[in-house]
PDB file of N, CA and C in Angstrom:
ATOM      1  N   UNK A   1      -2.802  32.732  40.533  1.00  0.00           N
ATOM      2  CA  UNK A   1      -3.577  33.709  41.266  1.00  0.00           C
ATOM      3  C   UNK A   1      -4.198  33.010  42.472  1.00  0.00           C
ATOM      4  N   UNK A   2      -4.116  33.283  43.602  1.00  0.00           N
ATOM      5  CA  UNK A   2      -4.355  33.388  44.746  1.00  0.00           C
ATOM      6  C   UNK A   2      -5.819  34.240  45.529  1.00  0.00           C
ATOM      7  N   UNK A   3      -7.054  33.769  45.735  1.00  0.00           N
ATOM      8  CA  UNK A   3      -8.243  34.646  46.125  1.00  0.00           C
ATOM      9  C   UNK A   3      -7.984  33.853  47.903  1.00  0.00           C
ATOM     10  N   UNK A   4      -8.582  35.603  48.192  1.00  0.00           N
ATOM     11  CA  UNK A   4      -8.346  35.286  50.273  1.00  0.00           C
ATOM     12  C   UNK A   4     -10.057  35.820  50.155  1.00  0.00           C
ATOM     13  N   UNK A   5     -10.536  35.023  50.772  1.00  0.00           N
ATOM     14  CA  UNK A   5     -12.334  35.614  51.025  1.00  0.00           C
ATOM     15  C   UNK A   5     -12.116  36.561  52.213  1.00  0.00           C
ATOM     16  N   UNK A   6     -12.524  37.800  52.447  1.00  0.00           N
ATOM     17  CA  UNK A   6     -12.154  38.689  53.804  1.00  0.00           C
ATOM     18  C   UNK A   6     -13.639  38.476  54.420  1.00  0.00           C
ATOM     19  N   UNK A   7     -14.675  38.380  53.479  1.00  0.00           N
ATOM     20  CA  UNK A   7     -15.843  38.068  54.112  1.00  0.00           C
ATOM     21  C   UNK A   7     -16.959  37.870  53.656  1.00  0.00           C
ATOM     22  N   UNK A   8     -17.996  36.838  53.561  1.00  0.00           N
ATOM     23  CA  UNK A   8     -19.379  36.690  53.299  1.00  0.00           C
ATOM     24  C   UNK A   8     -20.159  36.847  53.487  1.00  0.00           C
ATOM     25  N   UNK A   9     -21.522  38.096  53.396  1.00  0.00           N
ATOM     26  CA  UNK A   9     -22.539  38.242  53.621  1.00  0.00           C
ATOM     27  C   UNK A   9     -23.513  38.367  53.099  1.00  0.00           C
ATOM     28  N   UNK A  10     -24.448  37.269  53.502  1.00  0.00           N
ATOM     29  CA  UNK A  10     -25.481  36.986  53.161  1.00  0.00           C
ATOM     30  C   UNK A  10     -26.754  38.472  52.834  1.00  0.00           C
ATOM     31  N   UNK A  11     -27.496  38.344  51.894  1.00  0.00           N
ATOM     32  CA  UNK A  11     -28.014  39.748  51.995  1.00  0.00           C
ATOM     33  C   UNK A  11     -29.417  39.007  51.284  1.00  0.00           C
ATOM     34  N   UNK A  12     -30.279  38.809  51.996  1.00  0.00           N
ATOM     35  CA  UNK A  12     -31.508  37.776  51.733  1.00  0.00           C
ATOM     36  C   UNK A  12     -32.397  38.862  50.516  1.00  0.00           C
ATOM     37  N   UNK A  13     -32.787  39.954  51.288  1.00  0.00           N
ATOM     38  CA  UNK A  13     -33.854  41.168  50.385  1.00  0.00           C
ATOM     39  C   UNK A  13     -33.593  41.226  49.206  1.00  0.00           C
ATOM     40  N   UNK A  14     -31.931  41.104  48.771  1.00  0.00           N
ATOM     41  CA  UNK A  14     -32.287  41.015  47.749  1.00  0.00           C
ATOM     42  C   UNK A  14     -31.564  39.802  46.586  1.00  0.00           C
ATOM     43  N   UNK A  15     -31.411  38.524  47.623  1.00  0.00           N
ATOM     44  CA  UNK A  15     -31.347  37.379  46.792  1.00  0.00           C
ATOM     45  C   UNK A  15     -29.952  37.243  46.655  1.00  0.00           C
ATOM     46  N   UNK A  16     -28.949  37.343  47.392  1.00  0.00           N
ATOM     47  CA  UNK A  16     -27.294  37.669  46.992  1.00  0.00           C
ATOM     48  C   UNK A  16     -26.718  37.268  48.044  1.00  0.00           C
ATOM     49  N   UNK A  17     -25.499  37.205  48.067  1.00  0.00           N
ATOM     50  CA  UNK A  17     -24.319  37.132  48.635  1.00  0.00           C
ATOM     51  C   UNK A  17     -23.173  38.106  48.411  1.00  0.00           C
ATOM     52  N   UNK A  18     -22.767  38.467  49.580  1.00  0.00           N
ATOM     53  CA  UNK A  18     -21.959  39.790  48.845  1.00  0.00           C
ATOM     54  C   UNK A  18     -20.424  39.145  49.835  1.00  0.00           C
ATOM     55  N   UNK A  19     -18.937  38.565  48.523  1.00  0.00           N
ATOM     56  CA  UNK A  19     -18.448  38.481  49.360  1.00  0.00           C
ATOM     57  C   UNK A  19     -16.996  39.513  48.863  1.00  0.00           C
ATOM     58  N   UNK A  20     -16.303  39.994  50.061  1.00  0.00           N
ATOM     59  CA  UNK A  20     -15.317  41.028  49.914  1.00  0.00           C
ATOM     60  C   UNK A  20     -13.783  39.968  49.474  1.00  0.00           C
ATOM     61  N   UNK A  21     -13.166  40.103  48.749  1.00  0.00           N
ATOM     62  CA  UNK A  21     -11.760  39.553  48.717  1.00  0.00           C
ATOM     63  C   UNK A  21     -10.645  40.405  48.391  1.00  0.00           C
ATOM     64  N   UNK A  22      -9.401  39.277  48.336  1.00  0.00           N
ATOM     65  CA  UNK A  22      -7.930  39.624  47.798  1.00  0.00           C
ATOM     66  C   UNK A  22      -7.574  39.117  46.856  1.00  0.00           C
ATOM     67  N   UNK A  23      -7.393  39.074  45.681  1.00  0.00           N
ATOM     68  CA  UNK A  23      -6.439  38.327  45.082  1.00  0.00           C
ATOM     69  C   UNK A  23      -5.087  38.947  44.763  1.00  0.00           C
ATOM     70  N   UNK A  24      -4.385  37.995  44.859  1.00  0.00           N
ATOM     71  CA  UNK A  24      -2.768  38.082  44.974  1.00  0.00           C
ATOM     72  C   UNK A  24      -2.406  37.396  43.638  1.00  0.00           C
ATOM     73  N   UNK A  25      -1.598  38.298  43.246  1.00  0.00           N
ATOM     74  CA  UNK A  25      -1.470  37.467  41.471  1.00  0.00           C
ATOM     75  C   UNK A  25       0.351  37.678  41.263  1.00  0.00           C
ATOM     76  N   UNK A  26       1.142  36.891  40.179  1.00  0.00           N
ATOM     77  CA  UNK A  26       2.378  37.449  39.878  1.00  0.00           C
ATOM     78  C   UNK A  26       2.075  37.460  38.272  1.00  0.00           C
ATOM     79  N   UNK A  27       3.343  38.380  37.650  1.00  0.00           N
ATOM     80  CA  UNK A  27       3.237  38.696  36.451  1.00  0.00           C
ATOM     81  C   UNK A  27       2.127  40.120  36.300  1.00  0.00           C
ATOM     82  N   UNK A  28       1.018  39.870  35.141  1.00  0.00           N
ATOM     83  CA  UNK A  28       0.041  40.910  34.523  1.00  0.00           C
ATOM     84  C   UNK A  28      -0.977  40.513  35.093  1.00  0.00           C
ATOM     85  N   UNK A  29      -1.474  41.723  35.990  1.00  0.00           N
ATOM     86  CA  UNK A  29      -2.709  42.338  36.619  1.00  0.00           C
ATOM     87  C   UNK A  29      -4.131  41.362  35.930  1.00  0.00           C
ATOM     88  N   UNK A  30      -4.703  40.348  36.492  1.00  0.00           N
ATOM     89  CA  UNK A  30      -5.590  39.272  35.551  1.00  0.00           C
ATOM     90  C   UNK A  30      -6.937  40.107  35.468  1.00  0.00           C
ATOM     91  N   UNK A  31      -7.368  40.009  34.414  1.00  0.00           N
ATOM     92  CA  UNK A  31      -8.314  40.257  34.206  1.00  0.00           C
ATOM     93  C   UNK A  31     -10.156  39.957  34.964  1.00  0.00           C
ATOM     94  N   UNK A  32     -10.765  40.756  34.572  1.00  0.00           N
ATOM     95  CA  UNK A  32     -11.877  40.897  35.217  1.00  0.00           C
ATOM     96  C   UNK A  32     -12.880  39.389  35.455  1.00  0.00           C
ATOM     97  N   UNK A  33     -12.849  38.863  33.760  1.00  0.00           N
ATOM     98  CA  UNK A  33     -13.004  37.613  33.286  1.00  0.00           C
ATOM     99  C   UNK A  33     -12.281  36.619  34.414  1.00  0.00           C
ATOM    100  N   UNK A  34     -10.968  36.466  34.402  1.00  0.00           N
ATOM    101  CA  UNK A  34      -9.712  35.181  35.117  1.00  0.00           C
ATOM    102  C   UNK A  34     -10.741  35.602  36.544  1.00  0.00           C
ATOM    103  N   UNK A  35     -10.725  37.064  37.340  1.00  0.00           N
ATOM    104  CA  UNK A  35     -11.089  36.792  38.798  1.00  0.00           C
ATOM    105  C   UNK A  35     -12.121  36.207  38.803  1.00  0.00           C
ATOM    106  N   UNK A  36     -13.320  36.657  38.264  1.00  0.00           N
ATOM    107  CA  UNK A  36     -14.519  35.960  38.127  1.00  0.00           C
ATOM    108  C   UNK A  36     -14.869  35.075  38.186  1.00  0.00           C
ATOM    109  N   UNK A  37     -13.936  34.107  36.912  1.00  0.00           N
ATOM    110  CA  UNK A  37     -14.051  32.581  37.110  1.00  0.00           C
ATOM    111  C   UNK A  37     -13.276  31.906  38.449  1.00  0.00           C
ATOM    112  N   UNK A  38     -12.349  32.389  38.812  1.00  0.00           N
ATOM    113  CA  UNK A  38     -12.240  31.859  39.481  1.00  0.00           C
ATOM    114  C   UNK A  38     -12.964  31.791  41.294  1.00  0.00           C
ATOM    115  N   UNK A  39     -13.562  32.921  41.222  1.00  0.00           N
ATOM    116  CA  UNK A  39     -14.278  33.009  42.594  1.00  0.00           C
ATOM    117  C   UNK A  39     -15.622  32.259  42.204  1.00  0.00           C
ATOM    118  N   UNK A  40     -16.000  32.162  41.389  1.00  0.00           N
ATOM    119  CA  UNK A  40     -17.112  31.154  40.697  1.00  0.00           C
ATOM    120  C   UNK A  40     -16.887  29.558  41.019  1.00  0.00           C
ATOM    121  N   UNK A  41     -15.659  29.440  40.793  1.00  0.00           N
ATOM    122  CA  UNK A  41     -15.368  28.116  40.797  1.00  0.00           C
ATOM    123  C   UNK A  41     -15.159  27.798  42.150  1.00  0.00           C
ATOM    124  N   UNK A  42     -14.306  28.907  42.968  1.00  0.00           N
ATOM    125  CA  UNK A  42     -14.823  28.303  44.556  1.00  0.00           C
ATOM    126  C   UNK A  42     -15.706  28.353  44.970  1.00  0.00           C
ATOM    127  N   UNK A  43     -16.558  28.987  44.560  1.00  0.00           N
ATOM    128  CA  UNK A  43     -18.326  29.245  45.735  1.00  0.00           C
ATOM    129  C   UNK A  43     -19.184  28.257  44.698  1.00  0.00           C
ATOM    130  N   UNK A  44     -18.735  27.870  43.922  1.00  0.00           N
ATOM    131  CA  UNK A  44     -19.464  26.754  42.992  1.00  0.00           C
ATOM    132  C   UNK A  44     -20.889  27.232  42.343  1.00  0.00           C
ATOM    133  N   UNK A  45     -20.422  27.851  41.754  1.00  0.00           N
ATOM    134  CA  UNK A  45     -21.761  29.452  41.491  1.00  0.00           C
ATOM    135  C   UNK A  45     -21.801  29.310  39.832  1.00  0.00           C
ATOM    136  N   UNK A  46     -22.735  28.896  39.798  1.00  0.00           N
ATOM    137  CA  UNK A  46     -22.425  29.850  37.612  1.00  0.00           C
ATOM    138  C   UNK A  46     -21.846  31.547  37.569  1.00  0.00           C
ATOM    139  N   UNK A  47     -20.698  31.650  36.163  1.00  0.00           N
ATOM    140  CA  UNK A  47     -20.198  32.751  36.660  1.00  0.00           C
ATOM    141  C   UNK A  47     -21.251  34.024  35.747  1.00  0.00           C
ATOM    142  N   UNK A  48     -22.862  33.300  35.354  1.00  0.00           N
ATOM    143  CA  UNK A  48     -23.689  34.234  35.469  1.00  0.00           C
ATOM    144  C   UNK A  48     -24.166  34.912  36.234  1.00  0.00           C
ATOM    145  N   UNK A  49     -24.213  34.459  37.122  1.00  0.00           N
ATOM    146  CA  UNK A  49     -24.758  34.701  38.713  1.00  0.00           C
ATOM    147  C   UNK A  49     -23.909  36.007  39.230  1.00  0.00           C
ATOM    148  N   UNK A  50     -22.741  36.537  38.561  1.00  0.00           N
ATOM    149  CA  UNK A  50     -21.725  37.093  39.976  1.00  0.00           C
ATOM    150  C   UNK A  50     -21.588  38.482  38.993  1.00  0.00           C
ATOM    151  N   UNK A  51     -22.031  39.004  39.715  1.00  0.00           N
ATOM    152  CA  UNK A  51     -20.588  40.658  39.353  1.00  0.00           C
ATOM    153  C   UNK A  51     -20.063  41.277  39.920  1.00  0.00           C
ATOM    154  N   UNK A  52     -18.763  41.473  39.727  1.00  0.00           N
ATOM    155  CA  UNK A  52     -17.662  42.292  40.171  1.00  0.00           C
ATOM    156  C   UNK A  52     -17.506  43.791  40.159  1.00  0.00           C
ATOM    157  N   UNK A  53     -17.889  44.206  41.483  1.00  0.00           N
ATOM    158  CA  UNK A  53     -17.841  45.903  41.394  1.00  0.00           C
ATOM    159  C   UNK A  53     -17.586  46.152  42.855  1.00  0.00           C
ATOM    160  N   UNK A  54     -16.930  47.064  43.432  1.00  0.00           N
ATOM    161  CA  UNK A  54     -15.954  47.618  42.522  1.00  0.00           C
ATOM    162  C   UNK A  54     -14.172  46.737  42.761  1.00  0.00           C
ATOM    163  N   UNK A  55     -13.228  46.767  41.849  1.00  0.00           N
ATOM    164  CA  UNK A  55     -12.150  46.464  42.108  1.00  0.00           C
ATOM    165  C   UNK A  55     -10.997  47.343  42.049  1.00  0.00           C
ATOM    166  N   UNK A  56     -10.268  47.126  43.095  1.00  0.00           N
ATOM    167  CA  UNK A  56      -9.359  48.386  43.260  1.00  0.00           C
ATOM    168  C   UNK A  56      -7.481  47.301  43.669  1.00  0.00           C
ATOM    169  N   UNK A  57      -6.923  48.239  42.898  1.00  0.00           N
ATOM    170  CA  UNK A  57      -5.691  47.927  43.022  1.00  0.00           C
ATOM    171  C   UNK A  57      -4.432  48.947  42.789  1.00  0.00           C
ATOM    172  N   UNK A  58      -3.392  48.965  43.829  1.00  0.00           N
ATOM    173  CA  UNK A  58      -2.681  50.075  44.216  1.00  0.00           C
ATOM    174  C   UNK A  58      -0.773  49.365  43.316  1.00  0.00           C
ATOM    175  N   UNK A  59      -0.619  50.829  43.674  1.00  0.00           N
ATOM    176  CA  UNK A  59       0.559  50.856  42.262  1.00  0.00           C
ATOM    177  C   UNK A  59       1.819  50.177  43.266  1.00  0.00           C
ATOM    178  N   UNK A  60       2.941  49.132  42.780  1.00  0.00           N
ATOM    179  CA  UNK A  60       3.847  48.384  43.125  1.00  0.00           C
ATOM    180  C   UNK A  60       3.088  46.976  44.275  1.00  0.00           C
ATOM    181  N   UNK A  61       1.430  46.791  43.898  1.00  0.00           N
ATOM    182  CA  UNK A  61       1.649  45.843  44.926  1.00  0.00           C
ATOM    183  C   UNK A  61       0.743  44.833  44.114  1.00  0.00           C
ATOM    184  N   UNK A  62       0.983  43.671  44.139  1.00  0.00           N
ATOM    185  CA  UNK A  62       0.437  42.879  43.116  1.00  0.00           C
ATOM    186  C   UNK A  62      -0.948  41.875  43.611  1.00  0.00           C
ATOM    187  N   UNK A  63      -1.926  43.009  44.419  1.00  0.00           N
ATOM    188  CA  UNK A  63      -3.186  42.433  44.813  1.00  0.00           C
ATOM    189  C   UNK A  63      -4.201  43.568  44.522  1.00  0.00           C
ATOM    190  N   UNK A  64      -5.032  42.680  44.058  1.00  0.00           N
ATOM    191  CA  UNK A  64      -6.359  43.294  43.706  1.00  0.00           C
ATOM    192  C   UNK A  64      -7.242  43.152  44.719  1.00  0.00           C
ATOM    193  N   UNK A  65      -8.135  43.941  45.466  1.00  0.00           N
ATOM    194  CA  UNK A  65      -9.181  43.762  46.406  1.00  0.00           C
ATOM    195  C   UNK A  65     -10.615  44.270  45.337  1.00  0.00           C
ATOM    196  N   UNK A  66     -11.643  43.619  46.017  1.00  0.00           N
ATOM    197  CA  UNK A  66     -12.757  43.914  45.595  1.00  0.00           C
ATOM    198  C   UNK A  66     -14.030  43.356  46.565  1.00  0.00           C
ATOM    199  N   UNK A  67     -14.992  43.418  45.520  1.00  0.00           N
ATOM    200  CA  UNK A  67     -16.217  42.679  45.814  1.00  0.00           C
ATOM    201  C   UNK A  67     -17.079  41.699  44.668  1.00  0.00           C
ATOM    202  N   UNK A  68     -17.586  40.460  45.389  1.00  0.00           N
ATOM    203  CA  UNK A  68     -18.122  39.883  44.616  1.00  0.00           C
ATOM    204  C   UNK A  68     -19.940  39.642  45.239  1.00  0.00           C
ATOM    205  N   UNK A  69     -20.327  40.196  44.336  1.00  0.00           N
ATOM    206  CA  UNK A  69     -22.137  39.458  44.495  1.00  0.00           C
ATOM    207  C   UNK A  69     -22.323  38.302  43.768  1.00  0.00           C
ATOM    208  N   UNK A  70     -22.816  37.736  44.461  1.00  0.00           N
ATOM    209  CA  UNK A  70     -23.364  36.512  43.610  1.00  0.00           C
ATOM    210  C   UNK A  70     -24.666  36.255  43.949  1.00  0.00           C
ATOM    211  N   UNK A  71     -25.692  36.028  42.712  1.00  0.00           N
ATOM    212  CA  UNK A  71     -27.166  35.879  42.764  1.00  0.00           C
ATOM    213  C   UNK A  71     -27.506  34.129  42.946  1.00  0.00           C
ATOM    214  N   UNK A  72     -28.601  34.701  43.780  1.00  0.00           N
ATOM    215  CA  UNK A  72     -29.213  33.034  43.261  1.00  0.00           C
ATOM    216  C   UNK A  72     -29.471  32.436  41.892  1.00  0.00           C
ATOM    217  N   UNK A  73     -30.116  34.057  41.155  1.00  0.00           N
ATOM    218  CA  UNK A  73     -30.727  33.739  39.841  1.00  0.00           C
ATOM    219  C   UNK A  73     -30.408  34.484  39.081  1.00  0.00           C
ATOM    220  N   UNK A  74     -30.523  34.136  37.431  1.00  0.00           N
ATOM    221  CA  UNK A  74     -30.061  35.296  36.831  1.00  0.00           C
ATOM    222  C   UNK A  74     -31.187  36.443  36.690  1.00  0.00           C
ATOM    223  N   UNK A  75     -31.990  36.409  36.862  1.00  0.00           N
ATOM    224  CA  UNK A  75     -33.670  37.047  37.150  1.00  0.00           C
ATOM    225  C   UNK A  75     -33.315  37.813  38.197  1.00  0.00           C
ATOM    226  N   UNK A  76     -32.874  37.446  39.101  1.00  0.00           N
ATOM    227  CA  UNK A  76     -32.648  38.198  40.160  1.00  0.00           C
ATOM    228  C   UNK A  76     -31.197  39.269  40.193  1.00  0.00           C
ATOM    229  N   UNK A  77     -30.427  38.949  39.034  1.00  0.00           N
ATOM    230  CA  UNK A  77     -29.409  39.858  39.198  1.00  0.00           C
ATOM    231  C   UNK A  77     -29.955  40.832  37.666  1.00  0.00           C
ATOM    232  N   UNK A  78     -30.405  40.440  37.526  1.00  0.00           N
ATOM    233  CA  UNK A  78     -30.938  41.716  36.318  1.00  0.00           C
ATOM    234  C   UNK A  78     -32.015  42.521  36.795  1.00  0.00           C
ATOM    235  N   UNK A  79     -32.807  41.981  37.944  1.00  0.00           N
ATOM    236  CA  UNK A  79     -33.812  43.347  38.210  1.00  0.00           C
ATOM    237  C   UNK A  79     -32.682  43.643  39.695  1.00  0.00           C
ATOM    238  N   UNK A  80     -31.706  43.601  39.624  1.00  0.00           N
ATOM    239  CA  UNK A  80     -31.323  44.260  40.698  1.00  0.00           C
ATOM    240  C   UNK A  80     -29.972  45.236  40.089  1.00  0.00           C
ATOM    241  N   UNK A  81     -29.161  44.680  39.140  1.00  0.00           N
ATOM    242  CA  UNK A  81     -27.702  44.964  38.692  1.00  0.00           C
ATOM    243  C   UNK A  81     -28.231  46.238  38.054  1.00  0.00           C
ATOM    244  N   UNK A  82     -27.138  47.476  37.413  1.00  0.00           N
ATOM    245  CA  UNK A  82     -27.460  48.057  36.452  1.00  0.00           C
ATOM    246  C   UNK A  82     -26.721  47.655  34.711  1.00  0.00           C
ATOM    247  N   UNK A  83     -27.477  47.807  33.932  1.00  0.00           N
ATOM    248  CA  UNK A  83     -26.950  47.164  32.527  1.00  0.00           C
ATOM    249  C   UNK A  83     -26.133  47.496  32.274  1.00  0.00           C
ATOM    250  N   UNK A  84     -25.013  48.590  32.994  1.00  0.00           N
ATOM    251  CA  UNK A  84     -23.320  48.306  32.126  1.00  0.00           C
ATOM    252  C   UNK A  84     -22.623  47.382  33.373  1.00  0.00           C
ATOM    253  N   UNK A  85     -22.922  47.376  34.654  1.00  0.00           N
ATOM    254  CA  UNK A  85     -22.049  46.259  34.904  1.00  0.00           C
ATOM    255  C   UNK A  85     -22.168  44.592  34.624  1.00  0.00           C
ATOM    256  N   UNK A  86     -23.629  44.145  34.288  1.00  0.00           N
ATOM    257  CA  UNK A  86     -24.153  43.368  33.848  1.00  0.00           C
ATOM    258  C   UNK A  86     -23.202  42.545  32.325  1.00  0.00           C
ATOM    259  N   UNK A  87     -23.016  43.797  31.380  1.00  0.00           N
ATOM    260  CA  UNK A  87     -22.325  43.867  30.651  1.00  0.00           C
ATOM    261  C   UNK A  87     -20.923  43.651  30.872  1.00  0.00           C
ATOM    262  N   UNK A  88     -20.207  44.633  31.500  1.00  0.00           N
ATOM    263  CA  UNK A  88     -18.922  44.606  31.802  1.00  0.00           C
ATOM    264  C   UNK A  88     -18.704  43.206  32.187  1.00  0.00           C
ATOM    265  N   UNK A  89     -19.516  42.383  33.011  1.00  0.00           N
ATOM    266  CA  UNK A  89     -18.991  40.661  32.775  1.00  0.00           C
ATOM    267  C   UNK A  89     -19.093  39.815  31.999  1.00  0.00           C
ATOM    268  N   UNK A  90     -19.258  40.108  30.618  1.00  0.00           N
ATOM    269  CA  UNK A  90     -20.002  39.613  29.598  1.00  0.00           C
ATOM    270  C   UNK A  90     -18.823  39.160  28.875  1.00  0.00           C
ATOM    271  N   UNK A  91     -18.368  38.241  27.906  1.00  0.00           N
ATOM    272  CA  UNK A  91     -17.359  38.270  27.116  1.00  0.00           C
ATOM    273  C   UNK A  91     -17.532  39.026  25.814  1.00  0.00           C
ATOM    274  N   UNK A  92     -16.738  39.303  25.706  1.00  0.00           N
ATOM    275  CA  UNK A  92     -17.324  40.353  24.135  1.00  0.00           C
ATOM    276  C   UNK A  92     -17.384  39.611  23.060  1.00  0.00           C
ATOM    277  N   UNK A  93     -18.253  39.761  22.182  1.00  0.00           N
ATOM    278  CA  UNK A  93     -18.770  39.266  21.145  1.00  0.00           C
ATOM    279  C   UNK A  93     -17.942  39.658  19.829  1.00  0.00           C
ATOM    280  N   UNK A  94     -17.313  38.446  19.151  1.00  0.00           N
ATOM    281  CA  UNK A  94     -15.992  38.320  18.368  1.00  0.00           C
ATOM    282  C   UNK A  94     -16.569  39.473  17.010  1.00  0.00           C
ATOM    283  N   UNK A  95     -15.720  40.038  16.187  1.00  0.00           N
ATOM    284  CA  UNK A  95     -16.387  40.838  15.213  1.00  0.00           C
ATOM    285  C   UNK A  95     -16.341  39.953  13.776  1.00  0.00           C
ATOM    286  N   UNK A  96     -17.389  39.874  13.121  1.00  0.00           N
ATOM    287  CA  UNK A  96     -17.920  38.891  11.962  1.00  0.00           C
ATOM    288  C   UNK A  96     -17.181  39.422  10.769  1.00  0.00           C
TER     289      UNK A  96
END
């Protein structure tokens, strides 16, 4: 998988970075988790810090566009995020 940054902006008020991308993938459509980490790992971010909303991807073409926020803090992305996307980056919790 392949991430193209289209753009970074800084958004101070409320503690973030908001950046727009591409990823270009072959094979099965990667998951929410795989993009995450990996835009984490380039902006060198904990991948607590980031959520992914919204992502959009069109039928026969094997790129996903979206957006990524990334917080300074995790304090700061919980009084700002709402609690299902907060969630939705969460790994799910194995059943006992």
């Amino acid at each position: 998988m392949e991430i193209k940054i289209n753009s970074n902006t800084r958004n101070e008020l409320l503690s973030r970075s908001e950046i727009a991308f591409t990823a270009t993938y072959e094979g099965a459509t990667p998951s929410r988790m795989d993009i995450g980490a990996k835009i984490a790992a380039l902006q060198n971010v904990p991948i607590e810090n980031l959520i992914l909303s919204p992502l959009q991807s069109r039928f026969g073409l094997r790129a996903v566009q979206g957006v990524a926020r990334i917080y300074d803090s995790a304090e700061a992305l919980k009084a700002t995020e709402r609690a299902y996307l907060v969630a939705r980056g969460q790994k799910k919790e194995e059943a006992q």
